[in-house]
PDB file of N, CA and C in Angstrom:
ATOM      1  N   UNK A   1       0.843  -1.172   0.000  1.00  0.00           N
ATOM      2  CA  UNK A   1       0.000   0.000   0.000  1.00  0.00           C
ATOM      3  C   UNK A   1       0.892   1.241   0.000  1.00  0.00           C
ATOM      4  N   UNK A   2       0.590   1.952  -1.215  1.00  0.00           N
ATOM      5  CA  UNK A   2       1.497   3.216  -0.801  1.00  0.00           C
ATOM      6  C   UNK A   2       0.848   4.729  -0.279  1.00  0.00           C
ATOM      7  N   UNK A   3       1.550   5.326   0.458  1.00  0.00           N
ATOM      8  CA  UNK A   3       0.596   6.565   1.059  1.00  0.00           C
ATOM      9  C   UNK A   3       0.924   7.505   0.213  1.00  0.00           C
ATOM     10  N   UNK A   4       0.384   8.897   0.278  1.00  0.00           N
ATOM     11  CA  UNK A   4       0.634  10.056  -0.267  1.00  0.00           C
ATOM     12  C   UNK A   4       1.068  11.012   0.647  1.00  0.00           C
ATOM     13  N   UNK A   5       2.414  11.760   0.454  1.00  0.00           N
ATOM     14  CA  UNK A   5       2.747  12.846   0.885  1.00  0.00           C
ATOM     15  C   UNK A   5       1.720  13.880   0.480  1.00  0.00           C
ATOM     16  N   UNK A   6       1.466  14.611   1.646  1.00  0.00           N
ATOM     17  CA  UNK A   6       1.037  15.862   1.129  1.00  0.00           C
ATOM     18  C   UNK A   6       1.743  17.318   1.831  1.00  0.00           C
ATOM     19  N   UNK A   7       2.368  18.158   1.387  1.00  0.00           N
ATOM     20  CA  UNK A   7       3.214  18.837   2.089  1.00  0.00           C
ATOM     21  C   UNK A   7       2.707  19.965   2.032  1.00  0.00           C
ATOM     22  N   UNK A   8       2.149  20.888   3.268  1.00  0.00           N
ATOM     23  CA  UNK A   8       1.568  22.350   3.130  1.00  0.00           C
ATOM     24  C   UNK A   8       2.591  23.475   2.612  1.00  0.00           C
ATOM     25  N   UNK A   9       2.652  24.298   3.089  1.00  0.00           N
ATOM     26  CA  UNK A   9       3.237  25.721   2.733  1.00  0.00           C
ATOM     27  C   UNK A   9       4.500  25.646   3.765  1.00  0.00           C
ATOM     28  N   UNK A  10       3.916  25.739   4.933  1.00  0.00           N
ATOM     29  CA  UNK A  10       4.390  25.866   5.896  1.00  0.00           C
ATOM     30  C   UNK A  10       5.278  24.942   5.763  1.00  0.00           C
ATOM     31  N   UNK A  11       5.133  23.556   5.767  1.00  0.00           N
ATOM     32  CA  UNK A  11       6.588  22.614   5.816  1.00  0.00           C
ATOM     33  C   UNK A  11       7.348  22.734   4.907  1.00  0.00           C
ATOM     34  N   UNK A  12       7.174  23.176   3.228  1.00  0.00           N
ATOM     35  CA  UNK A  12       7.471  23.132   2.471  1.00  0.00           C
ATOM     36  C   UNK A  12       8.593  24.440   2.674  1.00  0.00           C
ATOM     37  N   UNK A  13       8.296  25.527   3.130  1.00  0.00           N
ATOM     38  CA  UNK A  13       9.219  26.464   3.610  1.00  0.00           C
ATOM     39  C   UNK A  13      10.679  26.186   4.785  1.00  0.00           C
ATOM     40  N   UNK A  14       9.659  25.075   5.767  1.00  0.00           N
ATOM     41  CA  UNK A  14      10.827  24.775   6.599  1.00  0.00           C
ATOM     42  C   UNK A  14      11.853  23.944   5.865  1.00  0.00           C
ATOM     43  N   UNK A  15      11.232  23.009   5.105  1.00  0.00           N
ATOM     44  CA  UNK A  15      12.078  22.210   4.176  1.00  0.00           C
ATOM     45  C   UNK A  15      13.227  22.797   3.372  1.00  0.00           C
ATOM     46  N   UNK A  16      12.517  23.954   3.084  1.00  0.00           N
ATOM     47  CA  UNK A  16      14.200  24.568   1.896  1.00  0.00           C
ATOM     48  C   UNK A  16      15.007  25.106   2.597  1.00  0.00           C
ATOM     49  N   UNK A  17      14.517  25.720   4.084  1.00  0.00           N
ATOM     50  CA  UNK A  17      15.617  26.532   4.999  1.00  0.00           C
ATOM     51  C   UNK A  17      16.609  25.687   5.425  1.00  0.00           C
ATOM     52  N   UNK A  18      15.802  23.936   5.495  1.00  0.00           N
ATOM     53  CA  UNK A  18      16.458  23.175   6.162  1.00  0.00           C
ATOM     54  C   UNK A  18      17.081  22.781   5.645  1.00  0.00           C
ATOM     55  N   UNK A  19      17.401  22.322   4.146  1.00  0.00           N
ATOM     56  CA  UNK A  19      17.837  22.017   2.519  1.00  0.00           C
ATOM     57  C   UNK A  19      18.743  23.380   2.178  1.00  0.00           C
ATOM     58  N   UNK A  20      18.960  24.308   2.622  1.00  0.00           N
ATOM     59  CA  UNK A  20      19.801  25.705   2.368  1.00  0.00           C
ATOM     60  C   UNK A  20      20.848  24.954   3.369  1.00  0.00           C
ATOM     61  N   UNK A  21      20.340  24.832   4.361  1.00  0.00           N
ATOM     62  CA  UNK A  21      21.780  25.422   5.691  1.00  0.00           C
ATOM     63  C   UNK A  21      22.917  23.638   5.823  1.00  0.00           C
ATOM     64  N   UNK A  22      21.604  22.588   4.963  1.00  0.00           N
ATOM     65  CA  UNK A  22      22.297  21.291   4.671  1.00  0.00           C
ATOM     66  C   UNK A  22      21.969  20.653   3.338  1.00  0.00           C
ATOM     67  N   UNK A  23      22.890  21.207   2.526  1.00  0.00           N
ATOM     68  CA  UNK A  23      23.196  20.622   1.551  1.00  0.00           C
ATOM     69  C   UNK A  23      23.497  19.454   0.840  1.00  0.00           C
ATOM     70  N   UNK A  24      24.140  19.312   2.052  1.00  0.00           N
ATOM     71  CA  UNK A  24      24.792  17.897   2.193  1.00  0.00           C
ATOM     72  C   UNK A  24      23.619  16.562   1.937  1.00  0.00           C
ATOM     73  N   UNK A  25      22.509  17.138   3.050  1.00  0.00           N
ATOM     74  CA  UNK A  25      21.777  15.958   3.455  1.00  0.00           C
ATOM     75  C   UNK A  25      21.067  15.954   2.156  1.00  0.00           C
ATOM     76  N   UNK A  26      21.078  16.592   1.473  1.00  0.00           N
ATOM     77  CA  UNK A  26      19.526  16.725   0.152  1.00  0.00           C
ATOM     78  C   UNK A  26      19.171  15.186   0.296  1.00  0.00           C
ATOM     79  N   UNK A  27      20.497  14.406  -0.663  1.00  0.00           N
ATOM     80  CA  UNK A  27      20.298  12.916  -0.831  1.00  0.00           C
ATOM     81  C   UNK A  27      19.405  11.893   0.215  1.00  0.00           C
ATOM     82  N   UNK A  28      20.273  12.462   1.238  1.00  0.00           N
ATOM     83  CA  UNK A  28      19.324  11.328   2.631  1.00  0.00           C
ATOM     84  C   UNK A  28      17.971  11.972   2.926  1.00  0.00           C
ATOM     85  N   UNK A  29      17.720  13.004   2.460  1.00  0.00           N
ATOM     86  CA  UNK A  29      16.247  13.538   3.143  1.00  0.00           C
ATOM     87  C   UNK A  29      15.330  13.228   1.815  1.00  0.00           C
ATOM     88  N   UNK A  30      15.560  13.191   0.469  1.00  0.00           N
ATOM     89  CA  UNK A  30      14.817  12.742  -0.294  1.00  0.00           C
ATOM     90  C   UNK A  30      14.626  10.905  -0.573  1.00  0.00           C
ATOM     91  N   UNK A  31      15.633  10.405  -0.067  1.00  0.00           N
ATOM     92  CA  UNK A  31      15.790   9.119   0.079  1.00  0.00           C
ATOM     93  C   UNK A  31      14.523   8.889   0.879  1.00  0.00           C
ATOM     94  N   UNK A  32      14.560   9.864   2.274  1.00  0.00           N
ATOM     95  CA  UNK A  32      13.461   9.395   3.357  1.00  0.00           C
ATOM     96  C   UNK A  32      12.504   9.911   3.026  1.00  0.00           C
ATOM     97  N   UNK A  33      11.872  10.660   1.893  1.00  0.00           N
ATOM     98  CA  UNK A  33      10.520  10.863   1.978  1.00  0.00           C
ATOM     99  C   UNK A  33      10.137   9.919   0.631  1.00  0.00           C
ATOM    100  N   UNK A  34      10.730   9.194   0.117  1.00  0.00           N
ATOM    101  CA  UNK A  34      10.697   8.142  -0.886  1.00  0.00           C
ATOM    102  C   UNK A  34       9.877   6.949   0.041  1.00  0.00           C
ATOM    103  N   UNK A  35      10.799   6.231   1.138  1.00  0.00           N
ATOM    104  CA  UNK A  35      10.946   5.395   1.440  1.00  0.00           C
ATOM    105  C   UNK A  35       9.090   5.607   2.638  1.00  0.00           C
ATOM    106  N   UNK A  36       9.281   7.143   2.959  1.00  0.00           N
ATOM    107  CA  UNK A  36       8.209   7.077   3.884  1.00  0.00           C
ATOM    108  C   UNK A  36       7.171   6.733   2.953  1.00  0.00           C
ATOM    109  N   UNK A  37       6.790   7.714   1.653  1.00  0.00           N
ATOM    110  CA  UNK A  37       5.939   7.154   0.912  1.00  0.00           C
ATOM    111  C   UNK A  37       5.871   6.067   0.703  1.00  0.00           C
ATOM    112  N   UNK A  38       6.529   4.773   0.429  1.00  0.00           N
ATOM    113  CA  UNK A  38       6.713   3.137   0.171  1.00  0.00           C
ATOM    114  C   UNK A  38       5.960   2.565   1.387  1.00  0.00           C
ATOM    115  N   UNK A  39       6.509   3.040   2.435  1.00  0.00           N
ATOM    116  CA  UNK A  39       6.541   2.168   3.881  1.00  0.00           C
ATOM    117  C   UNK A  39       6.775   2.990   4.748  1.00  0.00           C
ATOM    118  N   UNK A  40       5.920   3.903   5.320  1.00  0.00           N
ATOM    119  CA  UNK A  40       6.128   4.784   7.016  1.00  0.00           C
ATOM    120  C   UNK A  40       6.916   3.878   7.897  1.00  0.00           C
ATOM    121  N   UNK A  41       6.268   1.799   8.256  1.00  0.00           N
ATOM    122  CA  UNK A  41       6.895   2.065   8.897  1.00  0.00           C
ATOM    123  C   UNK A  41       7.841   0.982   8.651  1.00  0.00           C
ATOM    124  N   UNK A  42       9.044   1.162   8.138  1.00  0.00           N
ATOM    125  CA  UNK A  42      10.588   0.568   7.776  1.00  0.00           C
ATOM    126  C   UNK A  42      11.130   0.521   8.449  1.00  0.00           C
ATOM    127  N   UNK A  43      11.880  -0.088   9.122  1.00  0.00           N
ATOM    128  CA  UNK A  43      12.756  -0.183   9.971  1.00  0.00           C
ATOM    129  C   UNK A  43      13.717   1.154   9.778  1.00  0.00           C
ATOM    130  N   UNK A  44      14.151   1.428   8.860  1.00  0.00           N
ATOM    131  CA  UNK A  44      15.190   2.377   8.915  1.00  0.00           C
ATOM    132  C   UNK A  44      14.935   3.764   9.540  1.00  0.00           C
ATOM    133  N   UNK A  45      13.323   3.987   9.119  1.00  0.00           N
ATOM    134  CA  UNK A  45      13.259   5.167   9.259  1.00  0.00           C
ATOM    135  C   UNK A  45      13.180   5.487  10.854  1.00  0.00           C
ATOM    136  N   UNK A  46      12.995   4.458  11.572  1.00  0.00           N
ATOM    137  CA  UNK A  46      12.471   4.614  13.051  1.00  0.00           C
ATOM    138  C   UNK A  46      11.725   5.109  13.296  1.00  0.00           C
ATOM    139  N   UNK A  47      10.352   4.634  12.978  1.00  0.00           N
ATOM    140  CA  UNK A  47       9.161   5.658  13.239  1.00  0.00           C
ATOM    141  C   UNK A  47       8.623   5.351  14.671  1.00  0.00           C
ATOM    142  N   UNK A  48       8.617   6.546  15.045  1.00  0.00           N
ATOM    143  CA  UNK A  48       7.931   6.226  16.573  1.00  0.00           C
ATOM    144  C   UNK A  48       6.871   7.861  16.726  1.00  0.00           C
ATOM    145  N   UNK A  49       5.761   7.588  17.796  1.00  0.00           N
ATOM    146  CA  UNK A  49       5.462   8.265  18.184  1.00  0.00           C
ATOM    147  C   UNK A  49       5.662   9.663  19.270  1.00  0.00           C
ATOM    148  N   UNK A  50       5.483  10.647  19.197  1.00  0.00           N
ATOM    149  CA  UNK A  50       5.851  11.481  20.000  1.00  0.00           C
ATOM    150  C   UNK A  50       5.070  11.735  21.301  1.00  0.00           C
ATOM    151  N   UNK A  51       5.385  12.155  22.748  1.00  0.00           N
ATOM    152  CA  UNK A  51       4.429  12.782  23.264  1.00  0.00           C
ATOM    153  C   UNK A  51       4.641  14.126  24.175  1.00  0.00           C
ATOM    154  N   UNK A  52       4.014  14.585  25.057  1.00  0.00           N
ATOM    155  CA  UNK A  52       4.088  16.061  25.763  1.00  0.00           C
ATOM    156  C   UNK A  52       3.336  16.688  24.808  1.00  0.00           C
ATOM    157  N   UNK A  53       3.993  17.570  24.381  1.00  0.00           N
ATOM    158  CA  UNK A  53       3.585  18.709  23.405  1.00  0.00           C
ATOM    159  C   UNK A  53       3.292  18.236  22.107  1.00  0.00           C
ATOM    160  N   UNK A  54       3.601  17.281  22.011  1.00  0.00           N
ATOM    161  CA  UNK A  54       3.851  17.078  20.397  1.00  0.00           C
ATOM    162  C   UNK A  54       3.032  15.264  20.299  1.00  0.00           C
ATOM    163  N   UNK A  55       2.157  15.247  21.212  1.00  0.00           N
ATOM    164  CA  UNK A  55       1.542  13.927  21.178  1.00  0.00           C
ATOM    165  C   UNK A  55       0.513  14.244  20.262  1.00  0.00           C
ATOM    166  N   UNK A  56       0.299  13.117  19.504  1.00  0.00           N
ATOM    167  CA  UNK A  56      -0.395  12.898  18.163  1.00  0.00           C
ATOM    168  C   UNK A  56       0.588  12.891  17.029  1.00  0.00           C
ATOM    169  N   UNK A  57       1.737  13.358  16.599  1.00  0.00           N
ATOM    170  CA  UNK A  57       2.737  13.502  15.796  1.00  0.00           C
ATOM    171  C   UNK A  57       3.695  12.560  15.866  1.00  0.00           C
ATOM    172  N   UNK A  58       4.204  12.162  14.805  1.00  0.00           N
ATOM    173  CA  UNK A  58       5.465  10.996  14.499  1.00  0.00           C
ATOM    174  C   UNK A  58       6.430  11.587  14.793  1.00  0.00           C
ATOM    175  N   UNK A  59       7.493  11.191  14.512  1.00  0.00           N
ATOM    176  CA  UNK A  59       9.287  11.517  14.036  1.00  0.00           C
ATOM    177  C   UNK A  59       9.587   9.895  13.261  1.00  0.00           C
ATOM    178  N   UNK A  60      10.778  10.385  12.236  1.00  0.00           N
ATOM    179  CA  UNK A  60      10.962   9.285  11.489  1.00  0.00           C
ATOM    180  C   UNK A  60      12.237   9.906  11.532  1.00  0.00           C
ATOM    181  N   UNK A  61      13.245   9.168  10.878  1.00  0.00           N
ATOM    182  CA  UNK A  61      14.757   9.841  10.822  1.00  0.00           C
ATOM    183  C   UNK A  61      15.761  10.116   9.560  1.00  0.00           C
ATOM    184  N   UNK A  62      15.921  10.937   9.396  1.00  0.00           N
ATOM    185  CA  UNK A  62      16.875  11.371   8.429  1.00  0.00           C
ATOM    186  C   UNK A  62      18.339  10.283   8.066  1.00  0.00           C
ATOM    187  N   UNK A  63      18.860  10.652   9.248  1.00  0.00           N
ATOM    188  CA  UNK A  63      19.852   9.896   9.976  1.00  0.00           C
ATOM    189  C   UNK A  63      20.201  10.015  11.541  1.00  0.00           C
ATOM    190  N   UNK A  64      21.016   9.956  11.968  1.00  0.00           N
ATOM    191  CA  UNK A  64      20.968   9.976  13.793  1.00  0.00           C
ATOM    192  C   UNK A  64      20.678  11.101  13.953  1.00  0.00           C
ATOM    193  N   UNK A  65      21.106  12.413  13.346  1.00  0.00           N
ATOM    194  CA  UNK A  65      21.112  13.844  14.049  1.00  0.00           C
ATOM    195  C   UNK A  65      19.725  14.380  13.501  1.00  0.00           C
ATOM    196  N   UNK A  66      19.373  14.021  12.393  1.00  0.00           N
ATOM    197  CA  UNK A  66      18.357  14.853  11.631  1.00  0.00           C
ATOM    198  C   UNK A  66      16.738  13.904  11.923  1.00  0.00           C
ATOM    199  N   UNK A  67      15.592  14.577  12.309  1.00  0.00           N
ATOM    200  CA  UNK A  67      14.384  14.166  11.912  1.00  0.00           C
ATOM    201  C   UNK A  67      13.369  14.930  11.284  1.00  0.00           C
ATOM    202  N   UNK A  68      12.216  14.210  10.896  1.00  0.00           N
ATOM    203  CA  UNK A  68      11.450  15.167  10.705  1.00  0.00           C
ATOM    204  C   UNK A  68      10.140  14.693  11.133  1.00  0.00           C
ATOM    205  N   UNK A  69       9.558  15.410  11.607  1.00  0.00           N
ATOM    206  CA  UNK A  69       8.008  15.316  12.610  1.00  0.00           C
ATOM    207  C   UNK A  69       7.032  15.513  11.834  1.00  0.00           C
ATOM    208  N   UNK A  70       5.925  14.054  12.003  1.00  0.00           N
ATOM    209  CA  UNK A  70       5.030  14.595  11.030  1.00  0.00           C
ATOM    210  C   UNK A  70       3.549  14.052  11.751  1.00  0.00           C
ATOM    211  N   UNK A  71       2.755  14.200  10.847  1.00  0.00           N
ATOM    212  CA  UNK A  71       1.092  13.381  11.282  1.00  0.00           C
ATOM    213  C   UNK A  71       0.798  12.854  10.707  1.00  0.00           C
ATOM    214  N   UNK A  72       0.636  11.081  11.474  1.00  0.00           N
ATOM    215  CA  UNK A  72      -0.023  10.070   9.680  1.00  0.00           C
ATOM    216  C   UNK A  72      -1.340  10.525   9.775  1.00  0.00           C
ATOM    217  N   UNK A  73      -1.718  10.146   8.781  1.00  0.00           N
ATOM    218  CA  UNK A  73      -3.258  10.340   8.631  1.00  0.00           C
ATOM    219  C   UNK A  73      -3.543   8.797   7.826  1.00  0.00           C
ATOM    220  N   UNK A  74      -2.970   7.623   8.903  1.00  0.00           N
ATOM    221  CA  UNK A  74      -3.441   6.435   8.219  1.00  0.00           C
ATOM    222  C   UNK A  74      -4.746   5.348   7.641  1.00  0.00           C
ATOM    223  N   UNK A  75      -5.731   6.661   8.332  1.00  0.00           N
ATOM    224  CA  UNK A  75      -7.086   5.774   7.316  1.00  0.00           C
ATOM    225  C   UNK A  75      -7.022   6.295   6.198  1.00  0.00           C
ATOM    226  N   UNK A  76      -6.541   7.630   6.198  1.00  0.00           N
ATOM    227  CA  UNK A  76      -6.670   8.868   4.357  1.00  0.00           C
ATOM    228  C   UNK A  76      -5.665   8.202   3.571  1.00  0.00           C
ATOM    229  N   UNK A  77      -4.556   7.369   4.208  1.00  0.00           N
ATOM    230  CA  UNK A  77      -3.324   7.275   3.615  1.00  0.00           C
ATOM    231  C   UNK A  77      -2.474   8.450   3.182  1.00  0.00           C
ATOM    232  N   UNK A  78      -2.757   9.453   4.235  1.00  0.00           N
ATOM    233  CA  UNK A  78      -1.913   9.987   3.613  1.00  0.00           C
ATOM    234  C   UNK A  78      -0.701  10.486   4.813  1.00  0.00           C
ATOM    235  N   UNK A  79       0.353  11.370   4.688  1.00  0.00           N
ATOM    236  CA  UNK A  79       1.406  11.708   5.339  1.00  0.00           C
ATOM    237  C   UNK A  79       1.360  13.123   4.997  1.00  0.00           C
ATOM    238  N   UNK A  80       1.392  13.739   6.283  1.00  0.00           N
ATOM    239  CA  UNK A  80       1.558  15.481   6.277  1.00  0.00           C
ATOM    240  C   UNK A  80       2.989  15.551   7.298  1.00  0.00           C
ATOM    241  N   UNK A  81       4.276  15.692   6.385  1.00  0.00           N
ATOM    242  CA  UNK A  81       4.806  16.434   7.528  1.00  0.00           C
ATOM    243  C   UNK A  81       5.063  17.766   8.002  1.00  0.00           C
ATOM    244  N   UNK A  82       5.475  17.729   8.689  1.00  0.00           N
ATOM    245  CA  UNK A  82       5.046  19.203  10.023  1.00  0.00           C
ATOM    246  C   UNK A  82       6.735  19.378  10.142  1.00  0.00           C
ATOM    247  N   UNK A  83       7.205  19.058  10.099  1.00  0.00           N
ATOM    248  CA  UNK A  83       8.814  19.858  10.577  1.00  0.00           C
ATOM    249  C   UNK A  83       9.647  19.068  10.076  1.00  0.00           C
ATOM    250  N   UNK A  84      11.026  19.440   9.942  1.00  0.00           N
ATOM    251  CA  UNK A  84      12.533  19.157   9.852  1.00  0.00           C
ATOM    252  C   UNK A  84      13.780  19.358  10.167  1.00  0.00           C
ATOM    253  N   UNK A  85      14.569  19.053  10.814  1.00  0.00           N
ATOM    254  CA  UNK A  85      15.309  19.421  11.430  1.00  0.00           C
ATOM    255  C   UNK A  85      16.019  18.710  12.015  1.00  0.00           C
ATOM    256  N   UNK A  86      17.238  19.449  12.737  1.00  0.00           N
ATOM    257  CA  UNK A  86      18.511  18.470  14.342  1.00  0.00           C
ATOM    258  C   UNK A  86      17.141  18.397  15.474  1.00  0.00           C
ATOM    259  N   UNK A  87      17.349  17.542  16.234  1.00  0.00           N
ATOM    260  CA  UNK A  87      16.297  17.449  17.974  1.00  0.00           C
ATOM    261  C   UNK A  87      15.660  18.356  18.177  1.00  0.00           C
ATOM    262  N   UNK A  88      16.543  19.299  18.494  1.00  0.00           N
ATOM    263  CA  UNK A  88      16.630  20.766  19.230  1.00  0.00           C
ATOM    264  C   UNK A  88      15.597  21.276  18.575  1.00  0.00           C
ATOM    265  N   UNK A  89      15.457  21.225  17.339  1.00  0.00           N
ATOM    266  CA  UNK A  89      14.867  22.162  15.998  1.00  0.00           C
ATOM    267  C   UNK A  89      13.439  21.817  16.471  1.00  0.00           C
ATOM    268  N   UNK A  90      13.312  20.285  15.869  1.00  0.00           N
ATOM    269  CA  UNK A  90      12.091  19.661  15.975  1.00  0.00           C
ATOM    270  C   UNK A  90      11.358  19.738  16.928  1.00  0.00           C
ATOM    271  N   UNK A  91      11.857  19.297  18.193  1.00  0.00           N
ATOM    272  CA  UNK A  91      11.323  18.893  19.487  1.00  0.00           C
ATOM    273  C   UNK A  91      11.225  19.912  20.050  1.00  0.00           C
TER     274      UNK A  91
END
């Protein structure tokens, strides 16, 4: 089953600031929104739930330093994420 990204304004903005200041990562962060579309939950990506402030929302992983926080919406199939970033950023 594959889901659909759907990316607002708002993430789509955090995304290029976050894609400006790491260049580097382009490869691994488009890798992971490939793979989220395929399979949210993959082993690689480490999807887990969040809570406190941010209960109802995922995190999946870039790589160790980088995530990005999102909301399944798994009866719609679809995937909205909500942020990107190091911990600090996200959380």
């Amino acid at each position: 089953m594959a889901y659909a990204l759907v990316f607002t304004e708002q993430y789509s903005q955090r995304a290029a600031r976050f894609l400006k200041r790491h260049p580097e990562l382009r490869q691994q962060y488009l890798k992971t929104l490939k793979l989220l579309e395929a399979n949210p939950y993959h082993p690689s990506l480490r999807l887990h739930p969040l809570h406190g402030k941010l209960a109802g929302l995922h995190s999946v992983s870039i790589n160790l330093s980088y995530h990005i926080t999102l909301e399944l919406l798994i009866q719609g199939e679809q995937i909205i994420p909500v942020n990107v970033g190091d911990h600090d950023a996200v959380y």
